[in-house]
PDB file of N, CA and C in Angstrom:
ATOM      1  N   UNK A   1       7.339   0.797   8.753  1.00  0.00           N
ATOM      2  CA  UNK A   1       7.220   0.610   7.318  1.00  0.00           C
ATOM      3  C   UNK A   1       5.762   0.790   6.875  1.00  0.00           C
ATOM      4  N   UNK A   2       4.697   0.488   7.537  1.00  0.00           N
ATOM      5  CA  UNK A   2       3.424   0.693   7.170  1.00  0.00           C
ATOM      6  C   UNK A   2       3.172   1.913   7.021  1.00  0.00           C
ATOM      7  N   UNK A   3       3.639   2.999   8.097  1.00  0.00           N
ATOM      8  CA  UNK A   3       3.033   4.395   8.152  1.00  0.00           C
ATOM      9  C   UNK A   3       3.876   4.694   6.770  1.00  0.00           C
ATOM     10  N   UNK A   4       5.093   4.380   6.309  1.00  0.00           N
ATOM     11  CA  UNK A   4       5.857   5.085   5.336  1.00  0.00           C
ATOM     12  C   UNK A   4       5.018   4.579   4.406  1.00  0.00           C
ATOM     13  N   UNK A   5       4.586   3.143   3.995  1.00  0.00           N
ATOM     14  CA  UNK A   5       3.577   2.534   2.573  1.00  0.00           C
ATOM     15  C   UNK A   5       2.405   3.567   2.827  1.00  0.00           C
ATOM     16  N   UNK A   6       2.342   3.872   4.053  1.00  0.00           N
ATOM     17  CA  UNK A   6       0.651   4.245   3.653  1.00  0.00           C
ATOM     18  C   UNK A   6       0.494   5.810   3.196  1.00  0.00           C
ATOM     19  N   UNK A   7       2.382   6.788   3.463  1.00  0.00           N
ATOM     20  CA  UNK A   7       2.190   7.948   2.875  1.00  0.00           C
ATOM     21  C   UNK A   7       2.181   7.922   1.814  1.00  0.00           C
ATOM     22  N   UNK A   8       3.276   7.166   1.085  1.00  0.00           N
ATOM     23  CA  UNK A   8       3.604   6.902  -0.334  1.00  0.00           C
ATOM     24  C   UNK A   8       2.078   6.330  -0.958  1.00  0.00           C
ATOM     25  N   UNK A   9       1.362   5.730  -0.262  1.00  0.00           N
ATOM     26  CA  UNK A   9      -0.390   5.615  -0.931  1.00  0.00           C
ATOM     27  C   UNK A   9      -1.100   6.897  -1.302  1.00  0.00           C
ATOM     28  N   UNK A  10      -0.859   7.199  -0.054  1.00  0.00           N
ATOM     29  CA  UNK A  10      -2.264   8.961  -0.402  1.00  0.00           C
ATOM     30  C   UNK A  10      -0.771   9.788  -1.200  1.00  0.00           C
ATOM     31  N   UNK A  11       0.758   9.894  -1.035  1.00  0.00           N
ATOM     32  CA  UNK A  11       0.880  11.078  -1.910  1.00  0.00           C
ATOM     33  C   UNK A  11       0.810  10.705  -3.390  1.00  0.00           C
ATOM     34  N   UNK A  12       0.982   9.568  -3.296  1.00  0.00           N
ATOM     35  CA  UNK A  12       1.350   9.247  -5.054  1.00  0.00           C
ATOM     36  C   UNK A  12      -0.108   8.867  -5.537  1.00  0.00           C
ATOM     37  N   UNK A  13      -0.766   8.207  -4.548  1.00  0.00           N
ATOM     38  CA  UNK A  13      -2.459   8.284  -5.522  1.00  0.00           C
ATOM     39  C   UNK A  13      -2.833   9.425  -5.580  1.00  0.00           C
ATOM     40  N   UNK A  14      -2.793  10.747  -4.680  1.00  0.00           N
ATOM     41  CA  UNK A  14      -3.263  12.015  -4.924  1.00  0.00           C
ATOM     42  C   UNK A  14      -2.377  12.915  -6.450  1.00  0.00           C
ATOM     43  N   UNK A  15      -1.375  12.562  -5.956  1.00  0.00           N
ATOM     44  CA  UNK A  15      -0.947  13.095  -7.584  1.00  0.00           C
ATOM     45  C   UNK A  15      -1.249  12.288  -8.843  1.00  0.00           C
ATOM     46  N   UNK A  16      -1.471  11.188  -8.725  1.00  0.00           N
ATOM     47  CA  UNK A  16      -1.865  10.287 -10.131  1.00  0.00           C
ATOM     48  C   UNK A  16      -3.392  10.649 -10.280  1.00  0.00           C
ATOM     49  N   UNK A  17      -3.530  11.568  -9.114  1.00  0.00           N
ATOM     50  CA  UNK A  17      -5.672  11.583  -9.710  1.00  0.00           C
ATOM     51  C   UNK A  17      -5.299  12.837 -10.184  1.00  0.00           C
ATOM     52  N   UNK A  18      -4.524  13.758  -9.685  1.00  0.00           N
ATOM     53  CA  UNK A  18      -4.722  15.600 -10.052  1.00  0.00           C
ATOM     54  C   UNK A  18      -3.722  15.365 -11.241  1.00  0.00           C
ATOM     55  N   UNK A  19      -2.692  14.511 -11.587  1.00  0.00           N
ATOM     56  CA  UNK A  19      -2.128  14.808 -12.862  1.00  0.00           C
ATOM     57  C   UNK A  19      -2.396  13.824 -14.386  1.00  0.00           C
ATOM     58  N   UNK A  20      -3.898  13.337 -14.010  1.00  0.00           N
ATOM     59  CA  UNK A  20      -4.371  12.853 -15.149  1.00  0.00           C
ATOM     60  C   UNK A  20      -5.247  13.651 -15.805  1.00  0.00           C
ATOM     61  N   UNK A  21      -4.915  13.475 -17.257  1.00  0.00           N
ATOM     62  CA  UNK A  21      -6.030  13.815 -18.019  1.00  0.00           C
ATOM     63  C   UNK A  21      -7.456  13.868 -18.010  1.00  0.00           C
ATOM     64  N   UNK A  22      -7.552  12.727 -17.310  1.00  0.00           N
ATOM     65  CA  UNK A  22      -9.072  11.850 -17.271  1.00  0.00           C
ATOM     66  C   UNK A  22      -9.224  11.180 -15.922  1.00  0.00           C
ATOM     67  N   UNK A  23      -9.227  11.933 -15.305  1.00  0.00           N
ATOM     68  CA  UNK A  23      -9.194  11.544 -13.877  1.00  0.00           C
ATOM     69  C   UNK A  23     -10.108  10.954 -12.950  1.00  0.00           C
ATOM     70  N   UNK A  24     -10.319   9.666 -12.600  1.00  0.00           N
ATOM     71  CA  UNK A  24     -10.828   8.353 -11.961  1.00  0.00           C
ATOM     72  C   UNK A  24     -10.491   8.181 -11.052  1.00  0.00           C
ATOM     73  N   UNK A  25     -12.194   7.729 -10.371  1.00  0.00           N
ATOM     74  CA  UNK A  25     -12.413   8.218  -8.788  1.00  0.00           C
ATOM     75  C   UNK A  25     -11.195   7.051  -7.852  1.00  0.00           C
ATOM     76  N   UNK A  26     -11.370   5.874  -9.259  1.00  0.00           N
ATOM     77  CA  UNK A  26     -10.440   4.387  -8.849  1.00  0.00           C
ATOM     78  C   UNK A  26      -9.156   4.882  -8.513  1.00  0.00           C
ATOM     79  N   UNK A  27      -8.456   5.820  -9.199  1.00  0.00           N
ATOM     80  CA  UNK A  27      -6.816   6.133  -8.939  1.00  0.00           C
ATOM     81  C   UNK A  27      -7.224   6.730  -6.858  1.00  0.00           C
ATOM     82  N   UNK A  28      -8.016   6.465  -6.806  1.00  0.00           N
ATOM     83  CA  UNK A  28      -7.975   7.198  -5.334  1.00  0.00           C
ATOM     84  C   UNK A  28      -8.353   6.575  -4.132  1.00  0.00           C
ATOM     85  N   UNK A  29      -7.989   4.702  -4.757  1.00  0.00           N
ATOM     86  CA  UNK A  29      -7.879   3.750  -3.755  1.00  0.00           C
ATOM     87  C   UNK A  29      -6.829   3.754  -2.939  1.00  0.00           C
ATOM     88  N   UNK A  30      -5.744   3.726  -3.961  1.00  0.00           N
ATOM     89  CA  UNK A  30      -4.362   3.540  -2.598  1.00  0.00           C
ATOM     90  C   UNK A  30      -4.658   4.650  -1.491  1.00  0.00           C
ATOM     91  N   UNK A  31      -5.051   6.375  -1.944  1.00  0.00           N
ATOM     92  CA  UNK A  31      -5.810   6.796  -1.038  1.00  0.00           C
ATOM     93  C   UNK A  31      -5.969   6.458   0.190  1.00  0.00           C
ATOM     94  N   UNK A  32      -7.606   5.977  -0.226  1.00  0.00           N
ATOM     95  CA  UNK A  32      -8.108   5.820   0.750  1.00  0.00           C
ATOM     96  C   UNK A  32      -7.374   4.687   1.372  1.00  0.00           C
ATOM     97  N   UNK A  33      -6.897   3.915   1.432  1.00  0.00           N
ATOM     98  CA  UNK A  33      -6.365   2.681   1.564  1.00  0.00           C
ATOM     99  C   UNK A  33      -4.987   2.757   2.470  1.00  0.00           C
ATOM    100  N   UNK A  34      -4.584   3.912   2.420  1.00  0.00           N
ATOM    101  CA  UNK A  34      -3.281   4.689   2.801  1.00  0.00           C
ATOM    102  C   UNK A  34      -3.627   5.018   4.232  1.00  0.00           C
ATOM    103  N   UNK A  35      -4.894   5.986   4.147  1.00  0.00           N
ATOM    104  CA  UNK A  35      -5.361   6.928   5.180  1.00  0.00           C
ATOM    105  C   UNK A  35      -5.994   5.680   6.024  1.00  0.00           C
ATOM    106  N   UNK A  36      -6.619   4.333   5.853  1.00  0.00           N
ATOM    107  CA  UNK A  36      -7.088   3.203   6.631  1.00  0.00           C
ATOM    108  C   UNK A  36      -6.095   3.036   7.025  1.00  0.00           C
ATOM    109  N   UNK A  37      -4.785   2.391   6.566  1.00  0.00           N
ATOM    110  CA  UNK A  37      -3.442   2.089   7.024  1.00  0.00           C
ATOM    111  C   UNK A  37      -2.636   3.258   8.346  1.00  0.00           C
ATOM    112  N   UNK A  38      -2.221   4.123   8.148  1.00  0.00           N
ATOM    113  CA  UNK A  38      -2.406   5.457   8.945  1.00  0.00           C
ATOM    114  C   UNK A  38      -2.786   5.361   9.754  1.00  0.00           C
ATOM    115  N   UNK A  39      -4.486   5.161  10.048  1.00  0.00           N
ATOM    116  CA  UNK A  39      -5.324   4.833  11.150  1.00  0.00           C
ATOM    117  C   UNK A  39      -5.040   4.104  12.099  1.00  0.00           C
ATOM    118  N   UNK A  40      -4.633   2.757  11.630  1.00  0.00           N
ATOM    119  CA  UNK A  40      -4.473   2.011  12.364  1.00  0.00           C
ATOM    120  C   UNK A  40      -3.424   1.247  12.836  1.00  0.00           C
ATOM    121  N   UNK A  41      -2.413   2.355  12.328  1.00  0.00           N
ATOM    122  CA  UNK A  41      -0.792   2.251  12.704  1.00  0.00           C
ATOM    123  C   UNK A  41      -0.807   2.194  14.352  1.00  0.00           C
ATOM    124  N   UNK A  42      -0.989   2.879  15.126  1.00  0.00           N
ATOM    125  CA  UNK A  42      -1.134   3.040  16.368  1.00  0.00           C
ATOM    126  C   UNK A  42      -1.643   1.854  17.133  1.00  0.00           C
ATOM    127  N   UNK A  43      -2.770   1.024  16.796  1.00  0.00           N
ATOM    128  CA  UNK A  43      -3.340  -0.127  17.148  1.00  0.00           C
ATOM    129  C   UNK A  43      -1.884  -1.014  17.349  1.00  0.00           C
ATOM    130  N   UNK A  44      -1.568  -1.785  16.032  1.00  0.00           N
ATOM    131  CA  UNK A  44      -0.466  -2.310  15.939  1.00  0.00           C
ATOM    132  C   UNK A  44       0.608  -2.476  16.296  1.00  0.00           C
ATOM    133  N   UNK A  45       0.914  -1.163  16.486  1.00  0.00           N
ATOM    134  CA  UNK A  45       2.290  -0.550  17.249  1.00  0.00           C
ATOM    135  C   UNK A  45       2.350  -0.694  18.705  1.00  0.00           C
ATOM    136  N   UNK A  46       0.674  -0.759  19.480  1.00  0.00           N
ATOM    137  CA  UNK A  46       0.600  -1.262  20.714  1.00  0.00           C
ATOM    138  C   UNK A  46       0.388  -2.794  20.670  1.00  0.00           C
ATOM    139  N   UNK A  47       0.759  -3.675  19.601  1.00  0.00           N
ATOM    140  CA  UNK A  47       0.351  -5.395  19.706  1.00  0.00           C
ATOM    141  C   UNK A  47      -0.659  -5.558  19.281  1.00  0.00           C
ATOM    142  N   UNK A  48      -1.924  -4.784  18.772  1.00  0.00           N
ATOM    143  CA  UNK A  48      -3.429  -5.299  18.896  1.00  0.00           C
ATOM    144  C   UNK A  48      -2.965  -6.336  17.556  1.00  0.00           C
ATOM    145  N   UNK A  49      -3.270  -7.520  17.468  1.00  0.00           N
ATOM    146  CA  UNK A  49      -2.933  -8.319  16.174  1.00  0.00           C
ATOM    147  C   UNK A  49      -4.206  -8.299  15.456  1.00  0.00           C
ATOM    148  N   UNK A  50      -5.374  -8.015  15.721  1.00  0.00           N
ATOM    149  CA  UNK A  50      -6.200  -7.780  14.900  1.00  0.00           C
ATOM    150  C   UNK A  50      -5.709  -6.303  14.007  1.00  0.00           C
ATOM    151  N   UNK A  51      -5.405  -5.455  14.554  1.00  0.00           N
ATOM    152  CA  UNK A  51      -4.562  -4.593  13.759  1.00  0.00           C
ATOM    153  C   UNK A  51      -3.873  -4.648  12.421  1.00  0.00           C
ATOM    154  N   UNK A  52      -2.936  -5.620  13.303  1.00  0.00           N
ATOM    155  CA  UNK A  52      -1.521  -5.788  12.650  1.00  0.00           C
ATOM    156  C   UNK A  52      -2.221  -6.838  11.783  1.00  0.00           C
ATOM    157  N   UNK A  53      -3.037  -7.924  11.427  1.00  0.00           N
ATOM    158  CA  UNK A  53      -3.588  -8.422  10.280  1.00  0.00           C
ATOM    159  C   UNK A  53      -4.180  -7.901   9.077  1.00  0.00           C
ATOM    160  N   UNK A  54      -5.007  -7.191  10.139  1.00  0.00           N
ATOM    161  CA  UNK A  54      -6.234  -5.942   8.921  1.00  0.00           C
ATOM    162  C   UNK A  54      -5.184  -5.499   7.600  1.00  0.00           C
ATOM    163  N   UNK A  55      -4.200  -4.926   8.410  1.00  0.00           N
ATOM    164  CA  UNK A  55      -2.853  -4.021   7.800  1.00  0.00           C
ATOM    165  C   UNK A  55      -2.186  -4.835   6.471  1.00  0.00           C
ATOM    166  N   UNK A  56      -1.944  -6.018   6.706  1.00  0.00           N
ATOM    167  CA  UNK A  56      -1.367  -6.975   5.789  1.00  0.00           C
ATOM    168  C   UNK A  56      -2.388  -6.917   4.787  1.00  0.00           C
ATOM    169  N   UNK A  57      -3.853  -7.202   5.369  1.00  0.00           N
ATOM    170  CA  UNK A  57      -4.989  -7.830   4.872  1.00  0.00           C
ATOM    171  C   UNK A  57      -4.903  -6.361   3.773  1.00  0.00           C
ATOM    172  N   UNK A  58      -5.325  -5.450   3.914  1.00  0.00           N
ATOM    173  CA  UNK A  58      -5.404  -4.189   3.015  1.00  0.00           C
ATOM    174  C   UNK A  58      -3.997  -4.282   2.364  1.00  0.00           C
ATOM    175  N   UNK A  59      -3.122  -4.061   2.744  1.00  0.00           N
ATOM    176  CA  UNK A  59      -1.717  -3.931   2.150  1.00  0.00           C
ATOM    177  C   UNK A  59      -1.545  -4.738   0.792  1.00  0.00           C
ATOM    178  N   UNK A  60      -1.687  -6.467   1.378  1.00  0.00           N
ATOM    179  CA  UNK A  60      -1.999  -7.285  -0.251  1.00  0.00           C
ATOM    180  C   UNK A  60      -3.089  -6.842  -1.075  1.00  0.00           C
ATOM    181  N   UNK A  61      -4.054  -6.521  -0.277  1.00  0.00           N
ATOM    182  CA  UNK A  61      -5.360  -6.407  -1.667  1.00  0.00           C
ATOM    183  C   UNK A  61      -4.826  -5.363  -2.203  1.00  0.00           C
ATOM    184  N   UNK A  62      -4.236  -4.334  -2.164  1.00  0.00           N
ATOM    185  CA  UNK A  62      -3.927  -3.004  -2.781  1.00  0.00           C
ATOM    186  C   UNK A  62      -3.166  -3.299  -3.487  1.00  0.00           C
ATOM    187  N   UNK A  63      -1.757  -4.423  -3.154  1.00  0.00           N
ATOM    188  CA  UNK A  63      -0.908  -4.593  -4.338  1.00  0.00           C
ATOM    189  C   UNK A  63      -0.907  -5.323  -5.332  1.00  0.00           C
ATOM    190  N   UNK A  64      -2.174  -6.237  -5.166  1.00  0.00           N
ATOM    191  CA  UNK A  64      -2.979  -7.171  -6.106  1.00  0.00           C
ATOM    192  C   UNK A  64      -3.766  -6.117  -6.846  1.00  0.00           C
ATOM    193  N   UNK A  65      -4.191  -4.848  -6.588  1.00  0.00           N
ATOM    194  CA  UNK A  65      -5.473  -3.886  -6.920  1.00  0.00           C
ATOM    195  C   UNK A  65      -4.051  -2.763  -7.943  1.00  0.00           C
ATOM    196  N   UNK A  66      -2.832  -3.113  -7.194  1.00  0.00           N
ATOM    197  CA  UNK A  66      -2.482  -2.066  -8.895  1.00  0.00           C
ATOM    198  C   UNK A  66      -1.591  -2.501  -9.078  1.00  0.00           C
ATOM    199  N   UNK A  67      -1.742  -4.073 -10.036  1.00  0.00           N
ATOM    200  CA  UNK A  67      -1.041  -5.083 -11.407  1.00  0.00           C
ATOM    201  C   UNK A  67      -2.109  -4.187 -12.370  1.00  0.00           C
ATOM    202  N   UNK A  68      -3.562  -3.946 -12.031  1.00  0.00           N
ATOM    203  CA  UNK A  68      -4.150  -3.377 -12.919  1.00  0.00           C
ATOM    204  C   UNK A  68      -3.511  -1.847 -13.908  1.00  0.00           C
ATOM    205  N   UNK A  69      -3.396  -1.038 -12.887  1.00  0.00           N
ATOM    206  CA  UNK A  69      -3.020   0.315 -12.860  1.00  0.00           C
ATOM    207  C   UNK A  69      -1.340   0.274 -14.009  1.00  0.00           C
ATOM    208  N   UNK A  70      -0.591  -0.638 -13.413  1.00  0.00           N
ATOM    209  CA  UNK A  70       0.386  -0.675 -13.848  1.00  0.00           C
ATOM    210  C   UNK A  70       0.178  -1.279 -15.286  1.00  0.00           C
ATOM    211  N   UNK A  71      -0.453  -1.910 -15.683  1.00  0.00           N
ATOM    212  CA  UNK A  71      -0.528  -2.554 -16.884  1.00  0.00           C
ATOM    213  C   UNK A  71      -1.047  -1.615 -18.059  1.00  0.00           C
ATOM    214  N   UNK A  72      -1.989  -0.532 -17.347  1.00  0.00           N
ATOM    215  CA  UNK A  72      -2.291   0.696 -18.131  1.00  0.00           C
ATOM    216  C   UNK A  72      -1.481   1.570 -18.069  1.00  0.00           C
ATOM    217  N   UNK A  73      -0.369   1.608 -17.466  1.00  0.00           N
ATOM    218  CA  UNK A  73       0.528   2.773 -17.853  1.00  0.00           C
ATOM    219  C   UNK A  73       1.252   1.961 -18.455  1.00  0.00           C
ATOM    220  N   UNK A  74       1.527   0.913 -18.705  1.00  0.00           N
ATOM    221  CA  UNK A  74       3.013   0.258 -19.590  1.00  0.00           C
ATOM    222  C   UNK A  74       2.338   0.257 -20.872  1.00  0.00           C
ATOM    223  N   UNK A  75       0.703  -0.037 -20.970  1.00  0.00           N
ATOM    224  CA  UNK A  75       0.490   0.061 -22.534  1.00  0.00           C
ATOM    225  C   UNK A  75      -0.093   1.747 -22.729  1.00  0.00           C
ATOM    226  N   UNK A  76       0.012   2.765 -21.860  1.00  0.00           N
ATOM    227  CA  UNK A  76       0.088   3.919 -22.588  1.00  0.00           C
ATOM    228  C   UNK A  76       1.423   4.933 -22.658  1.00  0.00           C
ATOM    229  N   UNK A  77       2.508   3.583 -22.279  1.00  0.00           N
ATOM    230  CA  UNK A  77       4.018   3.993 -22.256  1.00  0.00           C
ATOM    231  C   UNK A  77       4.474   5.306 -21.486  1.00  0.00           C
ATOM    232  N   UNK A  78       3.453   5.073 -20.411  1.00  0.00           N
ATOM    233  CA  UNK A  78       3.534   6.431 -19.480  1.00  0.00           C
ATOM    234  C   UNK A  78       4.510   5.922 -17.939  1.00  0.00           C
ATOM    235  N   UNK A  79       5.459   6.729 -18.604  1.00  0.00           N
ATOM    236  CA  UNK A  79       6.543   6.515 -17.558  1.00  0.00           C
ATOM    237  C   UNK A  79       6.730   7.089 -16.107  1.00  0.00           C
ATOM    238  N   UNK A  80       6.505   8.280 -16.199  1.00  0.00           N
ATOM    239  CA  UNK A  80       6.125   8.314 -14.577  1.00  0.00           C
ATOM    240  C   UNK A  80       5.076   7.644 -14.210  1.00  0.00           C
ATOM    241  N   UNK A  81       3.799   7.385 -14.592  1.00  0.00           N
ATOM    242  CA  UNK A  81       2.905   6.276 -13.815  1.00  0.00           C
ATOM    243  C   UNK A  81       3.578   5.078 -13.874  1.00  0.00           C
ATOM    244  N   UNK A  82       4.033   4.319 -14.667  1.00  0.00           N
ATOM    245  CA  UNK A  82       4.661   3.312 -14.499  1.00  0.00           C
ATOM    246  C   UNK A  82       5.702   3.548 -12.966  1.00  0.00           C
ATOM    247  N   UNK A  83       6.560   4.542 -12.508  1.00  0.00           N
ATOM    248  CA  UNK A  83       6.627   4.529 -11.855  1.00  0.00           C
ATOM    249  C   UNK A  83       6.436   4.726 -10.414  1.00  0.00           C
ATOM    250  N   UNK A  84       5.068   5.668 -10.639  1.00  0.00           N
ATOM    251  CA  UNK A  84       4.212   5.678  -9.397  1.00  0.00           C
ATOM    252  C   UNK A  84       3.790   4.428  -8.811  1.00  0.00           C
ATOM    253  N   UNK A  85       3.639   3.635  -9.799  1.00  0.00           N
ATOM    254  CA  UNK A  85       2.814   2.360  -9.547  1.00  0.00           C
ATOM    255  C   UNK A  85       3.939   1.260  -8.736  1.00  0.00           C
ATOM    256  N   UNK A  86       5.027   1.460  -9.340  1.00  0.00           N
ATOM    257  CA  UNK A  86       6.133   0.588  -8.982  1.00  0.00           C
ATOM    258  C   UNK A  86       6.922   0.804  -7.591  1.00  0.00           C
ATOM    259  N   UNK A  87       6.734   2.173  -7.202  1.00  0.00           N
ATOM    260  CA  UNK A  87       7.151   2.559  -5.916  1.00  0.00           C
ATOM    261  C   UNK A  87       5.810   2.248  -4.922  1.00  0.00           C
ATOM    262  N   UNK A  88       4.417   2.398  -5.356  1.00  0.00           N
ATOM    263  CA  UNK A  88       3.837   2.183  -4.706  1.00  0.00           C
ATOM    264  C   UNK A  88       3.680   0.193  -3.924  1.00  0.00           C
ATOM    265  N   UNK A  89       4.018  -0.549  -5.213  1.00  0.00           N
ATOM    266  CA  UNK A  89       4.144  -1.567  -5.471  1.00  0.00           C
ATOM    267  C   UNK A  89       5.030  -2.219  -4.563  1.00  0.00           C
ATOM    268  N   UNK A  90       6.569  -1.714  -4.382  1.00  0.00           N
ATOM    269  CA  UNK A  90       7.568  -1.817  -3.795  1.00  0.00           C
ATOM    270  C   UNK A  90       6.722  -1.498  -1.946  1.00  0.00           C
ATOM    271  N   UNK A  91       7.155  -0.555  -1.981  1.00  0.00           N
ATOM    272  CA  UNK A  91       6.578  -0.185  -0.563  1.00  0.00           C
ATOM    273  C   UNK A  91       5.786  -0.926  -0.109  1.00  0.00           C
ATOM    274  N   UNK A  92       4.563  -1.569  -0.737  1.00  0.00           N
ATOM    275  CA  UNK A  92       3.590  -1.997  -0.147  1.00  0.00           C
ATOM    276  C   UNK A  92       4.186  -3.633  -0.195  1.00  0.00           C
ATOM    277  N   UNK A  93       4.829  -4.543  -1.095  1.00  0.00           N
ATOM    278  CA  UNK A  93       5.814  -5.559  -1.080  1.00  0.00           C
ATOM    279  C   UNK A  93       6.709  -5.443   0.340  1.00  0.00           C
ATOM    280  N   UNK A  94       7.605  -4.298   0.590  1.00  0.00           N
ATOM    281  CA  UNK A  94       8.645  -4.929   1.779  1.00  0.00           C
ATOM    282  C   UNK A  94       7.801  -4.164   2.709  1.00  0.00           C
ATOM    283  N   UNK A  95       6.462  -3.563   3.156  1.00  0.00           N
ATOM    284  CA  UNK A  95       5.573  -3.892   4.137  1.00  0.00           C
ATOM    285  C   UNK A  95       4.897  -4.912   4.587  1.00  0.00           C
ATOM    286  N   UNK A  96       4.263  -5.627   3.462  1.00  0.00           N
ATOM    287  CA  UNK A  96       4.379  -7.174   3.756  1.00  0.00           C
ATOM    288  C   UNK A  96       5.754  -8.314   3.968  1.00  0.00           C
ATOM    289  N   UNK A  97       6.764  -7.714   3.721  1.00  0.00           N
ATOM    290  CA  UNK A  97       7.400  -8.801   4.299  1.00  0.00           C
ATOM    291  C   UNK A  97       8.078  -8.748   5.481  1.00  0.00           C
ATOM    292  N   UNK A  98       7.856  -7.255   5.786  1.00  0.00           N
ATOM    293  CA  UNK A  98       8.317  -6.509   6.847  1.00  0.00           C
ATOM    294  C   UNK A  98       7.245  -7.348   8.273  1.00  0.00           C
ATOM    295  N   UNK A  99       5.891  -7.478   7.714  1.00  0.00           N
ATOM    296  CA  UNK A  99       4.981  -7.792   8.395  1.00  0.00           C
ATOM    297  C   UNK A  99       4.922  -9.397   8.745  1.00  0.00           C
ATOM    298  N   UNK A 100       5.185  -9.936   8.038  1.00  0.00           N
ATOM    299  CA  UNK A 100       5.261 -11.555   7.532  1.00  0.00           C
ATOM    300  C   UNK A 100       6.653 -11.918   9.101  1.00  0.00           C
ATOM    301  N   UNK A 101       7.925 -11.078   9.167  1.00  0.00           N
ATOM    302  CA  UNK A 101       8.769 -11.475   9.588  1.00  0.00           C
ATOM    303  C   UNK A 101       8.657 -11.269  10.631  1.00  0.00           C
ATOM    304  N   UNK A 102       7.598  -9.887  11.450  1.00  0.00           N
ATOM    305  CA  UNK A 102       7.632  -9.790  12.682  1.00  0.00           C
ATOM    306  C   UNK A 102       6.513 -10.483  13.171  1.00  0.00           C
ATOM    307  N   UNK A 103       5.553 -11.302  12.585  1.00  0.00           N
ATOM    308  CA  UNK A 103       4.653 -12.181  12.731  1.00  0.00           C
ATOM    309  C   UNK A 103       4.994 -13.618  13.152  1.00  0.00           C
ATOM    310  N   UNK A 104       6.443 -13.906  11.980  1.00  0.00           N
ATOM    311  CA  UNK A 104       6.870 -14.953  12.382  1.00  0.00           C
ATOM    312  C   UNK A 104       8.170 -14.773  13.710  1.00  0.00           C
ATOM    313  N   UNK A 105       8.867 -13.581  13.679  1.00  0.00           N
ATOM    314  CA  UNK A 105       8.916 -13.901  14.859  1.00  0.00           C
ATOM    315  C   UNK A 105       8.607 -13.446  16.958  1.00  0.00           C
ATOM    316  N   UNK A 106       7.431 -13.186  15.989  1.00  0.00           N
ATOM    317  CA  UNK A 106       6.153 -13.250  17.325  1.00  0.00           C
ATOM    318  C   UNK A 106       5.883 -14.670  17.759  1.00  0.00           C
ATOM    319  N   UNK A 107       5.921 -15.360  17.086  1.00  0.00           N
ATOM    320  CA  UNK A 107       5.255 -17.088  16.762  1.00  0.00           C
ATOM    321  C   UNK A 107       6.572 -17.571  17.804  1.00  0.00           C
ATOM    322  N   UNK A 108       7.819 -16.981  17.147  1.00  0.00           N
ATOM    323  CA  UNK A 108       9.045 -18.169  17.784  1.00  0.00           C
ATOM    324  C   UNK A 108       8.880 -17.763  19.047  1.00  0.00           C
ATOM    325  N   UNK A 109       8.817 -15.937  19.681  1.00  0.00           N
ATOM    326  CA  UNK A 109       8.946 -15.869  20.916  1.00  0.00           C
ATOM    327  C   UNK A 109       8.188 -16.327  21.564  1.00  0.00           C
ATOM    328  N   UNK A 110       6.882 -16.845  21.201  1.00  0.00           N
ATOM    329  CA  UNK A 110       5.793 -17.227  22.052  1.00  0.00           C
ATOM    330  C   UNK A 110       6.057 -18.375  22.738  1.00  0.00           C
ATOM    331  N   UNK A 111       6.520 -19.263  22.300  1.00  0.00           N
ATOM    332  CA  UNK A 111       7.059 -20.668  21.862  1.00  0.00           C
ATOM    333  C   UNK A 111       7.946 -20.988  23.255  1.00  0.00           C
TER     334      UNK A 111
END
């Protein structure tokens, strides 16, 4: 689920920077943010839990980082950004809970 949040980051922030009017270097966080995620899919995927934290750790700040984004497309009644934002939103939501559940049950097997 991470590698899938983190394509849906770079394709849909790369098209929300090339199909704006007024195009801001900011629309090109999930970006970068995508391509960090990406990176360090592989870590994770072998157990490193510093990994697998970082991942969460970026994942929330990004979906805390576009309530912003989204709030400017609902007041410029721009409906495909509204829904760029909302798929991006989504994805990056059941990656964290995706993450949350195999965390917790890492915890029980340890146990």
């Amino acid at each position: 689920m991470n590698f899938l949040n983190a394509l849906i980051l770079v394709s849909l922030g790369i098209w929300a920077f090339f199909s704006s009017e007024t195009p801001s270097i900011t629309a090109l966080i999930p970006v970068f943010a995508g391509i960090i995620l990406i990176t360090i899919t592989p870590g994770f995927k072998k157990g490193n839990r510093v990994f697998a934290h970082l991942a969460v750790i970026i994942t929330f700040v990004i979906l805390l980082g576009l309530i912003k984004p989204l709030a400017g497309a609902i007041g410029r009644a721009d409906n495909l950004g509204i829904t760029r934002v909302l798929v991006m939103m989504i994805t990056s939501t059941a990656a964290i809970i995706i993450f949350v559940k195999s965390f917790i049950n890492a915890r029980r097997g340890s146990r």
